[in-house]
PDB file of N, CA and C in Angstrom:
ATOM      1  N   UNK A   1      -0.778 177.283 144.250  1.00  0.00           N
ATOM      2  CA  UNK A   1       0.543 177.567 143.703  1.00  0.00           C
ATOM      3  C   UNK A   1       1.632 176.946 144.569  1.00  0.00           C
ATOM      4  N   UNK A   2       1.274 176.919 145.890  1.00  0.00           N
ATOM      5  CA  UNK A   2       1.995 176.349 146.480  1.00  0.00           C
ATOM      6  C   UNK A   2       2.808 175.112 146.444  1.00  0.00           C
ATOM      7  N   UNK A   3       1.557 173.891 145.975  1.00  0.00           N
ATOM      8  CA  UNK A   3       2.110 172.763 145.129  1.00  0.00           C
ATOM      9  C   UNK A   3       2.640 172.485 144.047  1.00  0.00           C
ATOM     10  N   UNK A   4       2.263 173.517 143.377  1.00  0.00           N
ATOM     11  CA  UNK A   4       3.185 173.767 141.917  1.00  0.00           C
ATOM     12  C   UNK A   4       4.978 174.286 142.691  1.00  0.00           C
ATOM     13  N   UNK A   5       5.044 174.836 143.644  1.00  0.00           N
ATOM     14  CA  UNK A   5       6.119 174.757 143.871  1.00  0.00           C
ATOM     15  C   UNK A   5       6.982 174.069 144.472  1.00  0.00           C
ATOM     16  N   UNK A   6       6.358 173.359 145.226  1.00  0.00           N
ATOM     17  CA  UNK A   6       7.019 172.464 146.062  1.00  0.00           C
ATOM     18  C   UNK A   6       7.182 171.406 144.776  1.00  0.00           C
ATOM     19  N   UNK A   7       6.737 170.602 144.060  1.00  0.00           N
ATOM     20  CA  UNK A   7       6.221 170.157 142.897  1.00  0.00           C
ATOM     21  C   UNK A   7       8.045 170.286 142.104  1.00  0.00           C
ATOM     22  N   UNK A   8       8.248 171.527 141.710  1.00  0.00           N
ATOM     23  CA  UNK A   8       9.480 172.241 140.746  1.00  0.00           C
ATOM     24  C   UNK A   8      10.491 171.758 142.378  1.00  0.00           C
ATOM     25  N   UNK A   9      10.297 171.756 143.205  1.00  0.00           N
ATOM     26  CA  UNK A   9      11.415 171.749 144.667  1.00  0.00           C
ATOM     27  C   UNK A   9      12.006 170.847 143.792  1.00  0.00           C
ATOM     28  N   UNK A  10      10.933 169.315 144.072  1.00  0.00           N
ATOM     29  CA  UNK A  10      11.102 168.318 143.958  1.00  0.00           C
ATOM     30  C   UNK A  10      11.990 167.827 142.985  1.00  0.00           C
ATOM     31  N   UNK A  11      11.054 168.006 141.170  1.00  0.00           N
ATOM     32  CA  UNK A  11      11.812 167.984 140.570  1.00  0.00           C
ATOM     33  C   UNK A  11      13.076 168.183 140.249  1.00  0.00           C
ATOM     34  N   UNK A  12      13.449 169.118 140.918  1.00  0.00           N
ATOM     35  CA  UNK A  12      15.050 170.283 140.758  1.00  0.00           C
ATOM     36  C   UNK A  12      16.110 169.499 141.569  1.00  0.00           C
ATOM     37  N   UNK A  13      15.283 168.655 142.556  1.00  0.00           N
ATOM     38  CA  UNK A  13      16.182 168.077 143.275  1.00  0.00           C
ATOM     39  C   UNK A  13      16.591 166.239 142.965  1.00  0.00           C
ATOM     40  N   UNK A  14      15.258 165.856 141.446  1.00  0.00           N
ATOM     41  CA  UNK A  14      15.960 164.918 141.322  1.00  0.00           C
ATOM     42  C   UNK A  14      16.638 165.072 140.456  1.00  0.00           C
ATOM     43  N   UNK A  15      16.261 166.037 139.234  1.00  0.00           N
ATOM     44  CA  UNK A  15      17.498 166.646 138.277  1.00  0.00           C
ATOM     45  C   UNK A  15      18.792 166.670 138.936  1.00  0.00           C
ATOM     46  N   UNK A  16      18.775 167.297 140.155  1.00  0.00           N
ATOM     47  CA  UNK A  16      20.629 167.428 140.784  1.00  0.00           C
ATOM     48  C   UNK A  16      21.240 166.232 140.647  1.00  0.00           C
ATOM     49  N   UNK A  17      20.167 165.328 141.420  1.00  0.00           N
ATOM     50  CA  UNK A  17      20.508 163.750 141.924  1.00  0.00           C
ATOM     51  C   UNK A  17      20.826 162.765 140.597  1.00  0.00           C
ATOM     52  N   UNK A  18      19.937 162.957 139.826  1.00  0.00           N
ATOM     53  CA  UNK A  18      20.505 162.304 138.093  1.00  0.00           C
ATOM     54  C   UNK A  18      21.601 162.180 138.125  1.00  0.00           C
ATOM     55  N   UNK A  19      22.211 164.191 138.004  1.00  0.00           N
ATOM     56  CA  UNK A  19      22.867 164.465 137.099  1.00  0.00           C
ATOM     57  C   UNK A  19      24.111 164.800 138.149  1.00  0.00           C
ATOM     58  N   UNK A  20      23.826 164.508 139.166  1.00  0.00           N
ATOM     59  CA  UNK A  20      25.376 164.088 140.214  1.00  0.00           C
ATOM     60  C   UNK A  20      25.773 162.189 139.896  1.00  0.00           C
ATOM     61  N   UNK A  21      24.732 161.687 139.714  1.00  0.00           N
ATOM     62  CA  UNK A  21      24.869 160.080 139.371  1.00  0.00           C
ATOM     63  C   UNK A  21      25.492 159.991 138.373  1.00  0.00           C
ATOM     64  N   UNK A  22      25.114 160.615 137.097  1.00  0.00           N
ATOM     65  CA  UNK A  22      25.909 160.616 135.665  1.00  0.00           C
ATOM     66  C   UNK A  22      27.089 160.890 135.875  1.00  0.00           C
ATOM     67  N   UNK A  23      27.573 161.736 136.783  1.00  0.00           N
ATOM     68  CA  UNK A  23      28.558 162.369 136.746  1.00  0.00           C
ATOM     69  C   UNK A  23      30.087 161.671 137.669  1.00  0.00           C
ATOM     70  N   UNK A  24      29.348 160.985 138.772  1.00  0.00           N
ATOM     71  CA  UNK A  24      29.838 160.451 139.782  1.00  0.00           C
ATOM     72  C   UNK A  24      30.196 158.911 139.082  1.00  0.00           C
ATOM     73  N   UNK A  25      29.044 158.131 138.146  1.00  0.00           N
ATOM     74  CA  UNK A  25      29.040 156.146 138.343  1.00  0.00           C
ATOM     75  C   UNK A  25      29.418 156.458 137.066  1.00  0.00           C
ATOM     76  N   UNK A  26      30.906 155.549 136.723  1.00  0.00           N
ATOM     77  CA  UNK A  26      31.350 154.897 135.685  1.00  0.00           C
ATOM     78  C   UNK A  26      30.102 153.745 135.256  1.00  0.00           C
ATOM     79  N   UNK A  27      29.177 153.720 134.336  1.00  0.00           N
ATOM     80  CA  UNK A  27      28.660 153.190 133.992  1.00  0.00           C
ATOM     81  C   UNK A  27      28.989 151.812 132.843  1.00  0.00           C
ATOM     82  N   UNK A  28      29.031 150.884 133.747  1.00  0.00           N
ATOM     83  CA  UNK A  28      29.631 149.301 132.495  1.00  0.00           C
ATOM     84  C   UNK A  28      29.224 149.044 131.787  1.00  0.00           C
ATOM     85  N   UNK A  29      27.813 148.117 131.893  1.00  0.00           N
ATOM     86  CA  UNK A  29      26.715 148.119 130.932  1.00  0.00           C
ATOM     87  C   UNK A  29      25.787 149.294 130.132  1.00  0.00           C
ATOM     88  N   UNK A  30      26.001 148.836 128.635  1.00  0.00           N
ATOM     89  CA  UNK A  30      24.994 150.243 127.777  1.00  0.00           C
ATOM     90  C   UNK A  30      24.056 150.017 128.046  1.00  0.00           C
ATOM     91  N   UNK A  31      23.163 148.675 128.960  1.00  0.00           N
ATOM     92  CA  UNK A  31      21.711 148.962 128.894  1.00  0.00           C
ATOM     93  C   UNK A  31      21.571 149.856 129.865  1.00  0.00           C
ATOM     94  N   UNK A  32      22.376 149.784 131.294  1.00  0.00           N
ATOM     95  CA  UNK A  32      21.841 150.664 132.362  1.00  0.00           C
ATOM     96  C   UNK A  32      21.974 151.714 132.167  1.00  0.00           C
ATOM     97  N   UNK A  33      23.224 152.252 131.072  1.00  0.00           N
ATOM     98  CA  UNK A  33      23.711 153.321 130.788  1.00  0.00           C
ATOM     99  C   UNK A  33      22.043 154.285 129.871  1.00  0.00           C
ATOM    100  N   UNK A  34      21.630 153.187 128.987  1.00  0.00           N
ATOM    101  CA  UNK A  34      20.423 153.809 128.471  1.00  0.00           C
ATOM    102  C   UNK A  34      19.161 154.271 129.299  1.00  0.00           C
ATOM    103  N   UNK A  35      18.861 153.375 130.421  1.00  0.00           N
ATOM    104  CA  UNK A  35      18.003 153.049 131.091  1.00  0.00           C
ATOM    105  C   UNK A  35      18.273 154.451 131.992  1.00  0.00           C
ATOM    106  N   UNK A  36      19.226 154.830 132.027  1.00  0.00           N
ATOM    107  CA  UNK A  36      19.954 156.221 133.329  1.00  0.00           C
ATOM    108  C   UNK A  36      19.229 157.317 132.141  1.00  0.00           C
ATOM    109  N   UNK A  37      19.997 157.215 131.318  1.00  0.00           N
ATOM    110  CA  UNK A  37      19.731 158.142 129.838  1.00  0.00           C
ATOM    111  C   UNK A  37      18.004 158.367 129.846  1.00  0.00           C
ATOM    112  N   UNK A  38      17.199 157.541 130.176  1.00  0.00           N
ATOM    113  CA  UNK A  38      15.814 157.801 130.243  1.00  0.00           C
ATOM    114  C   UNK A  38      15.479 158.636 131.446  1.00  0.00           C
ATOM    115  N   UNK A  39      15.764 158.391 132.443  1.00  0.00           N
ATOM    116  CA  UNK A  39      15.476 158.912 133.088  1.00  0.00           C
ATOM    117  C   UNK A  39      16.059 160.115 133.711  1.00  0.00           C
ATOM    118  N   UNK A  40      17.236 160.461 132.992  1.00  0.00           N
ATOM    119  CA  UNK A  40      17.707 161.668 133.228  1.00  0.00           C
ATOM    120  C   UNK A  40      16.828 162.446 132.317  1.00  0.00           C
ATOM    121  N   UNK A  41      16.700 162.145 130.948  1.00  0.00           N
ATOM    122  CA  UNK A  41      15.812 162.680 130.201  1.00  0.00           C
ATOM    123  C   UNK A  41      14.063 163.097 130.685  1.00  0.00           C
ATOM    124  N   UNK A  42      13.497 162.144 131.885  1.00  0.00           N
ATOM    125  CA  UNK A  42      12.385 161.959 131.961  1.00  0.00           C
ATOM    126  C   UNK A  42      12.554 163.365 133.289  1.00  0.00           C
ATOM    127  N   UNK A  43      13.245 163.259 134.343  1.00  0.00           N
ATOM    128  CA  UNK A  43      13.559 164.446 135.254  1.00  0.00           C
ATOM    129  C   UNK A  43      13.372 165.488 134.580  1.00  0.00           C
ATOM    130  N   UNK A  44      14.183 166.053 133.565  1.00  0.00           N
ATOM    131  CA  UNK A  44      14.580 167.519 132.822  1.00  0.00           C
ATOM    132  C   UNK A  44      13.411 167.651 132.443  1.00  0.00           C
ATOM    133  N   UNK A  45      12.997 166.917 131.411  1.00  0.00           N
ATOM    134  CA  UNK A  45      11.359 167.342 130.983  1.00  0.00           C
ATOM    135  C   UNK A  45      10.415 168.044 132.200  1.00  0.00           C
ATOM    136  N   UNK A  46       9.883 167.292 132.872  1.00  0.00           N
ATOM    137  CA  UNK A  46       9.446 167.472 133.979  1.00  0.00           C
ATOM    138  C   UNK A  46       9.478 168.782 134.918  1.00  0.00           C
ATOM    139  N   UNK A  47      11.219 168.843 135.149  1.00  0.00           N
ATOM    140  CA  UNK A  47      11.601 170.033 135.667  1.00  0.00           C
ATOM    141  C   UNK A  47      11.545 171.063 134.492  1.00  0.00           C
ATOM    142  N   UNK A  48      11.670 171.296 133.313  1.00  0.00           N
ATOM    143  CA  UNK A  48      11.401 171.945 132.358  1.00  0.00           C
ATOM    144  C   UNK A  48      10.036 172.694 132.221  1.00  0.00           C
ATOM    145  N   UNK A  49       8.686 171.568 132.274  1.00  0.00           N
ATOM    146  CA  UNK A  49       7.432 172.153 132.219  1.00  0.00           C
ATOM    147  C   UNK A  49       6.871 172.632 133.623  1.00  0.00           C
ATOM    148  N   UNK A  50       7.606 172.092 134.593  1.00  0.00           N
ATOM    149  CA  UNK A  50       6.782 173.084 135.480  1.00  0.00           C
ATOM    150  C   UNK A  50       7.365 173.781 135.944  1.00  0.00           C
ATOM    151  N   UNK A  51       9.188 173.994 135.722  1.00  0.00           N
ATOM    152  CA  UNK A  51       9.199 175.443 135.894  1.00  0.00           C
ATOM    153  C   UNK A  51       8.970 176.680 134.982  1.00  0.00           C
ATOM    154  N   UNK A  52       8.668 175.744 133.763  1.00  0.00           N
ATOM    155  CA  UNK A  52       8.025 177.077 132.946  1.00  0.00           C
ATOM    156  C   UNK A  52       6.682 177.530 133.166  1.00  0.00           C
ATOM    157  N   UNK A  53       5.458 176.712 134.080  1.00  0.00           N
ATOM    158  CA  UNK A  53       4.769 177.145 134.635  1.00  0.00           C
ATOM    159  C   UNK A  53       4.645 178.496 135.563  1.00  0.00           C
ATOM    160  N   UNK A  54       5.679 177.718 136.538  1.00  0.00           N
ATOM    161  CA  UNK A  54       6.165 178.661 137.894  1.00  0.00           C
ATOM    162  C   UNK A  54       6.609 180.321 137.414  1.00  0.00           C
ATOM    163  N   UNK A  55       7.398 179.959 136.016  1.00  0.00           N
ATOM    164  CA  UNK A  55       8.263 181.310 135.564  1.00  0.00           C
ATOM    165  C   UNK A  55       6.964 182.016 134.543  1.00  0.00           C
ATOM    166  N   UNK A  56       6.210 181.464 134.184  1.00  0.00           N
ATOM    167  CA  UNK A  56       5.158 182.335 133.647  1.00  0.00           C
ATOM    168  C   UNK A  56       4.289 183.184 134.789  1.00  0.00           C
ATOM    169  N   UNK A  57       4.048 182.332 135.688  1.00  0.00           N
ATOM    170  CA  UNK A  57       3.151 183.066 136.923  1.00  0.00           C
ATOM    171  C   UNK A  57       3.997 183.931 137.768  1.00  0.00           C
ATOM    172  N   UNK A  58       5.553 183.934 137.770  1.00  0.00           N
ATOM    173  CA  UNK A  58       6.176 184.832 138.780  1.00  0.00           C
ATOM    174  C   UNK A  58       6.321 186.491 137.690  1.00  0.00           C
ATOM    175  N   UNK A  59       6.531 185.981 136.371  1.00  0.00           N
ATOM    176  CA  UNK A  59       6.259 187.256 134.808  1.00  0.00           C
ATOM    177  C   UNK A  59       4.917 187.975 135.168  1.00  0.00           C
ATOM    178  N   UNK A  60       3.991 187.044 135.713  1.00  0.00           N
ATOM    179  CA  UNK A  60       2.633 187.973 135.697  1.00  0.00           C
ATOM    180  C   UNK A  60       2.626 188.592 136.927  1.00  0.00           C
ATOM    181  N   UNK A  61       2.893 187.884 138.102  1.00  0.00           N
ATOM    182  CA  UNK A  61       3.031 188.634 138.976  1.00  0.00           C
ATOM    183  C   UNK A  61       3.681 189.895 139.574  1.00  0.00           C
ATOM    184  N   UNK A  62       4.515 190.414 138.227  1.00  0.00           N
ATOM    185  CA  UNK A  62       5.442 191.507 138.360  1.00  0.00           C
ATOM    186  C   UNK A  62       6.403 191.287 139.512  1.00  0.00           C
ATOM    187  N   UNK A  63       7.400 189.771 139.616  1.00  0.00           N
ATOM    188  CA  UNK A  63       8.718 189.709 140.168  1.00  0.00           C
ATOM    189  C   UNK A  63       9.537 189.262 139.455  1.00  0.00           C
ATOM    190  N   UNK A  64       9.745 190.433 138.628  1.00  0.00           N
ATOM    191  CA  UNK A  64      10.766 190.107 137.485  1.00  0.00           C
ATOM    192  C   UNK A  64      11.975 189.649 137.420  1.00  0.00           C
ATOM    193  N   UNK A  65      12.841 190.522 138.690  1.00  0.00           N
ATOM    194  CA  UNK A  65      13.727 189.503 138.528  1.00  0.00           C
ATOM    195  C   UNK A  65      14.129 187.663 139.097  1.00  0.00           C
ATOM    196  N   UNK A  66      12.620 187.760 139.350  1.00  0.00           N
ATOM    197  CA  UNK A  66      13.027 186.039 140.015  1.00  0.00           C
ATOM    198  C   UNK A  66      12.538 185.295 138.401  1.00  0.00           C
ATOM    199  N   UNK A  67      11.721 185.845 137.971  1.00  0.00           N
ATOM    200  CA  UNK A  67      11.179 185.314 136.709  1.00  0.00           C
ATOM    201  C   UNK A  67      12.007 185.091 135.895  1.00  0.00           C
ATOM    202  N   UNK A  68      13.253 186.205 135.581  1.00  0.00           N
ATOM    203  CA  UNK A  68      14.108 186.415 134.840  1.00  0.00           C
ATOM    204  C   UNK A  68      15.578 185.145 135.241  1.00  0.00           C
ATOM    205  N   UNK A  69      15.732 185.040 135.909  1.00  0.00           N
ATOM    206  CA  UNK A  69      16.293 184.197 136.744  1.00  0.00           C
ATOM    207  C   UNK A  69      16.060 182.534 136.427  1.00  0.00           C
ATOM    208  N   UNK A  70      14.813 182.861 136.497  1.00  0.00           N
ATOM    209  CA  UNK A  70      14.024 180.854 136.390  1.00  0.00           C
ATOM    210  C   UNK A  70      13.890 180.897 135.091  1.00  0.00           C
ATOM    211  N   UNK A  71      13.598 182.246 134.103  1.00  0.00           N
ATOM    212  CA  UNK A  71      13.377 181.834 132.827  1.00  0.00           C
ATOM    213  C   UNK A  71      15.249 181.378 131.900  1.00  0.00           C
ATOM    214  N   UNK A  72      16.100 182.283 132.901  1.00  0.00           N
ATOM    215  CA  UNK A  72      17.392 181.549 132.384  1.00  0.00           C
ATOM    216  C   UNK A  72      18.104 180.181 132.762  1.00  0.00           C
ATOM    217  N   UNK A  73      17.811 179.815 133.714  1.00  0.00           N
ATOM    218  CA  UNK A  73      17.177 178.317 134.246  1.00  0.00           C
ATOM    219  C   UNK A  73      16.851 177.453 133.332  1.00  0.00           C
ATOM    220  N   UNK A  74      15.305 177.916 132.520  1.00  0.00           N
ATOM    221  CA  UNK A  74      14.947 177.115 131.700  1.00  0.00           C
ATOM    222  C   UNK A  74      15.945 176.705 130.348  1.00  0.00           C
ATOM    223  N   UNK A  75      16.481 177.724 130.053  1.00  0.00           N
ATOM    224  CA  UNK A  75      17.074 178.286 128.731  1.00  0.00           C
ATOM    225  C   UNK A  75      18.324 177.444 128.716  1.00  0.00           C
ATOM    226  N   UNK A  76      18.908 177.285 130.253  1.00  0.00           N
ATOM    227  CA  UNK A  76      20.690 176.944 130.042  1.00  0.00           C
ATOM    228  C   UNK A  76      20.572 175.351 129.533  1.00  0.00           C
ATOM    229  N   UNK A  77      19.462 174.626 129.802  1.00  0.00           N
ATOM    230  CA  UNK A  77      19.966 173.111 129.119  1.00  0.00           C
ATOM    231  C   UNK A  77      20.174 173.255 128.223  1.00  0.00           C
ATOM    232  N   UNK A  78      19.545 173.694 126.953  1.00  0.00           N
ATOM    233  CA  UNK A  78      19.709 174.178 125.339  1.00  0.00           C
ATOM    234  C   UNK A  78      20.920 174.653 125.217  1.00  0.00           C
ATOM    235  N   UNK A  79      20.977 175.791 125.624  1.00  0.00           N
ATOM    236  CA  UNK A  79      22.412 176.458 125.418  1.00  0.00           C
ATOM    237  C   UNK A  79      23.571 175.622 125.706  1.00  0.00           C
ATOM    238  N   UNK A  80      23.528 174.527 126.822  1.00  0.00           N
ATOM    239  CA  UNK A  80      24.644 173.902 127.115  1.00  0.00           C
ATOM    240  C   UNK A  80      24.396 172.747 126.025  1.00  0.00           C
ATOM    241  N   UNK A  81      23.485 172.071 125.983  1.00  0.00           N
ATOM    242  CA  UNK A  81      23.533 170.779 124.656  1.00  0.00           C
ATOM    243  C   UNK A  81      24.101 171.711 123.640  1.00  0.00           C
ATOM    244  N   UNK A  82      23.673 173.287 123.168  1.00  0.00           N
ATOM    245  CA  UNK A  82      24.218 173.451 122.106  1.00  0.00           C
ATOM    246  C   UNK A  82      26.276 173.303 121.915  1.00  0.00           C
ATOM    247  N   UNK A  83      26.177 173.701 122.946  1.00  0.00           N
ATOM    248  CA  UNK A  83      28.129 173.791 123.252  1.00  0.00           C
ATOM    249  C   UNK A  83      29.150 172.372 123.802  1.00  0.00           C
ATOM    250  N   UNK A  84      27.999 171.755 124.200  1.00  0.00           N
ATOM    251  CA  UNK A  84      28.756 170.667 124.650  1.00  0.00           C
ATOM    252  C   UNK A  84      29.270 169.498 123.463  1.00  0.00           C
ATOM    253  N   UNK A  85      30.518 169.402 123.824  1.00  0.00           N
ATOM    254  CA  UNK A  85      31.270 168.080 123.362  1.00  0.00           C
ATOM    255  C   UNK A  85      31.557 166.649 124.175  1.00  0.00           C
ATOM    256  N   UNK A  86      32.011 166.049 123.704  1.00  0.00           N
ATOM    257  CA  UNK A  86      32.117 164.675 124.072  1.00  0.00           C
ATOM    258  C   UNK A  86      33.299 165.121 125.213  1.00  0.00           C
ATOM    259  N   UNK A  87      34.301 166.077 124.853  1.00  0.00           N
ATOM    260  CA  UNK A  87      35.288 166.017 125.766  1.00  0.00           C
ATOM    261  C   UNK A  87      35.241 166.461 126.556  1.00  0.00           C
ATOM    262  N   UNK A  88      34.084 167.745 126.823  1.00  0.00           N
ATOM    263  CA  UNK A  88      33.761 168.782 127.909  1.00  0.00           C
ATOM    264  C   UNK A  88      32.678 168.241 128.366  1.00  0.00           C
ATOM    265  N   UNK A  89      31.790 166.922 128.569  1.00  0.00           N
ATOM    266  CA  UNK A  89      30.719 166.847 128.829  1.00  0.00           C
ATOM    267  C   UNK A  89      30.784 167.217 130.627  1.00  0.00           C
ATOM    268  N   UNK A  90      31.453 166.828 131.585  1.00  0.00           N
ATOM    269  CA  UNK A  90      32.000 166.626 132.644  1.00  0.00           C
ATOM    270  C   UNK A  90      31.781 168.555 133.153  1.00  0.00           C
ATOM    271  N   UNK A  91      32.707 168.981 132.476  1.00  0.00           N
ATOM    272  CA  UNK A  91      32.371 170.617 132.772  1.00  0.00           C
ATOM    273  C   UNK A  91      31.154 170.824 132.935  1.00  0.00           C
ATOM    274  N   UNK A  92      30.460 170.867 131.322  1.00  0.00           N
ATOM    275  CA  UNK A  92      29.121 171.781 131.126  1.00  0.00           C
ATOM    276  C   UNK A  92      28.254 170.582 132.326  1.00  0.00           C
ATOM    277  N   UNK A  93      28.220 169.359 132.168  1.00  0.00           N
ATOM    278  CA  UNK A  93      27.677 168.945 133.290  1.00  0.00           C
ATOM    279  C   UNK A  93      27.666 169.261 134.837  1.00  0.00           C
ATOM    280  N   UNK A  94      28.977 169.798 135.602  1.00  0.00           N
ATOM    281  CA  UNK A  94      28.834 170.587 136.530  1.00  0.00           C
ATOM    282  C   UNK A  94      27.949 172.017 136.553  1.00  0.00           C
ATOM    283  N   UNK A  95      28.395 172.807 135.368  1.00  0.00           N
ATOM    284  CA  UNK A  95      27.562 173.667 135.203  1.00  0.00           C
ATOM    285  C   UNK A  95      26.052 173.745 135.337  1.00  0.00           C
ATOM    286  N   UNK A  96      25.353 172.653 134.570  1.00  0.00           N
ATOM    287  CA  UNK A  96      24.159 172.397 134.400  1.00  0.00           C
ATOM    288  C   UNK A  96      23.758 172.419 136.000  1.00  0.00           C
ATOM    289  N   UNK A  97      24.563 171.623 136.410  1.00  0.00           N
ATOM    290  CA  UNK A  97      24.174 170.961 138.141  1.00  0.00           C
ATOM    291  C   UNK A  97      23.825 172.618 138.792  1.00  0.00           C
ATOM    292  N   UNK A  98      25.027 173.592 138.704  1.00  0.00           N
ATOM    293  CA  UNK A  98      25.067 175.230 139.427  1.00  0.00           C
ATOM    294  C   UNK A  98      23.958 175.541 139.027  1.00  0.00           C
ATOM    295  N   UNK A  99      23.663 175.091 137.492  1.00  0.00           N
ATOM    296  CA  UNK A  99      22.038 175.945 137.119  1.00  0.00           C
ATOM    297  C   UNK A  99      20.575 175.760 138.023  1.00  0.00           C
ATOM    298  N   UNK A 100      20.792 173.976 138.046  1.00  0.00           N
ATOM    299  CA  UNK A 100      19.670 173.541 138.577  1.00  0.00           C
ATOM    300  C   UNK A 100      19.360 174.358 139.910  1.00  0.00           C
ATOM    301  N   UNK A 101      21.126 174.023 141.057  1.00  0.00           N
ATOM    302  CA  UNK A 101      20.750 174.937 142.272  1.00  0.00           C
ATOM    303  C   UNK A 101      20.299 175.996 142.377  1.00  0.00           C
ATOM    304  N   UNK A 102      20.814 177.012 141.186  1.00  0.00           N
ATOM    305  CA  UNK A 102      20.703 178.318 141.143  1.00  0.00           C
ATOM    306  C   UNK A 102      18.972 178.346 141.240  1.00  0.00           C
ATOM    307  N   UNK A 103      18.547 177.754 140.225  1.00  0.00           N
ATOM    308  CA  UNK A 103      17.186 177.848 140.583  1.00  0.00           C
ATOM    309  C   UNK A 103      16.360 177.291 141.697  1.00  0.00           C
ATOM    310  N   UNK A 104      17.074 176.118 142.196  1.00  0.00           N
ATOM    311  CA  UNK A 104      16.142 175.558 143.731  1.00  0.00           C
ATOM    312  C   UNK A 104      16.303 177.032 144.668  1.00  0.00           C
ATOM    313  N   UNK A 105      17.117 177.311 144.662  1.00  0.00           N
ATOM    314  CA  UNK A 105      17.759 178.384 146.075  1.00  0.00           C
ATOM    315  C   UNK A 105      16.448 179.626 145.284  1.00  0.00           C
ATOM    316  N   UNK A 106      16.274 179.950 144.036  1.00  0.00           N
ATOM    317  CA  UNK A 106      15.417 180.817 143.592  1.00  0.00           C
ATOM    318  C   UNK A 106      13.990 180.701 144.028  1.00  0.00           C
ATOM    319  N   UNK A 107      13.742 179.048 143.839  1.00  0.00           N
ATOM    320  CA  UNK A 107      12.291 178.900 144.044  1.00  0.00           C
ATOM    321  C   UNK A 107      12.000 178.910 145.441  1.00  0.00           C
ATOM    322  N   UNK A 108      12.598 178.936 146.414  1.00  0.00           N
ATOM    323  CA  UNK A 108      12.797 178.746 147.211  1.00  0.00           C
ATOM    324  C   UNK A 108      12.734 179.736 148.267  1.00  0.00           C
ATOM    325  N   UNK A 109      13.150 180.609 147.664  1.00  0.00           N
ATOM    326  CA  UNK A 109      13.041 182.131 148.203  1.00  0.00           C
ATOM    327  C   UNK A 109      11.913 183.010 148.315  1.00  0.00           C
TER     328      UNK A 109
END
């Protein structure tokens, strides 16, 4: 389990790194812009399935509220694609970023 966590560390920390890049580089070209777009996409996935791993095994283990915690983790990308606009992307994108930490500092603990 151990590597399964260090594993979600990892991930969580290139999700930050993406999604501080998106946020930070005026992007010129649409190809790099797509090419970023993949791989921000390819991080989240990633960080997605294995912390839903991690958050199924912390549910069985009866530490609910860390479970509860990582399982809202999982939940906030959805919820934020559902709310986000073109004009707020910048916000809910900081947000997303608090989520990711929220959960490194969780798994972590």
């Amino acid at each position: 389990m151990h590597l399964v966590i260090t594993l979600a560390a990892v991930a969580n920390i290139l999700s930050i790194i993406m999604l501080l890049i998106g946020l930070l580089y005026n992007f010129k070209q649409p190809k790099s812009k797509a090419v970023f777009g993949y791989f921000i996409a390819g991080s989240m996935i990633l960080y997605l399935i294995v912390l839903s791993f991690i958050t199924i095994y912390i549910l069985l283990t009866n530490h609910y509220i860390r479970g509860i915690v990582l399982l809202l983790c999982i939940i906030s990308p959805f919820v934020i694609g559902k709310l986000v606009k073109f004009e707020t992307l910048k916000k809910y994108t900081i947000i997303q970023i608090m989520c990711f930490i929220v959960s490194l500092l969780t798994l972590l603990l």
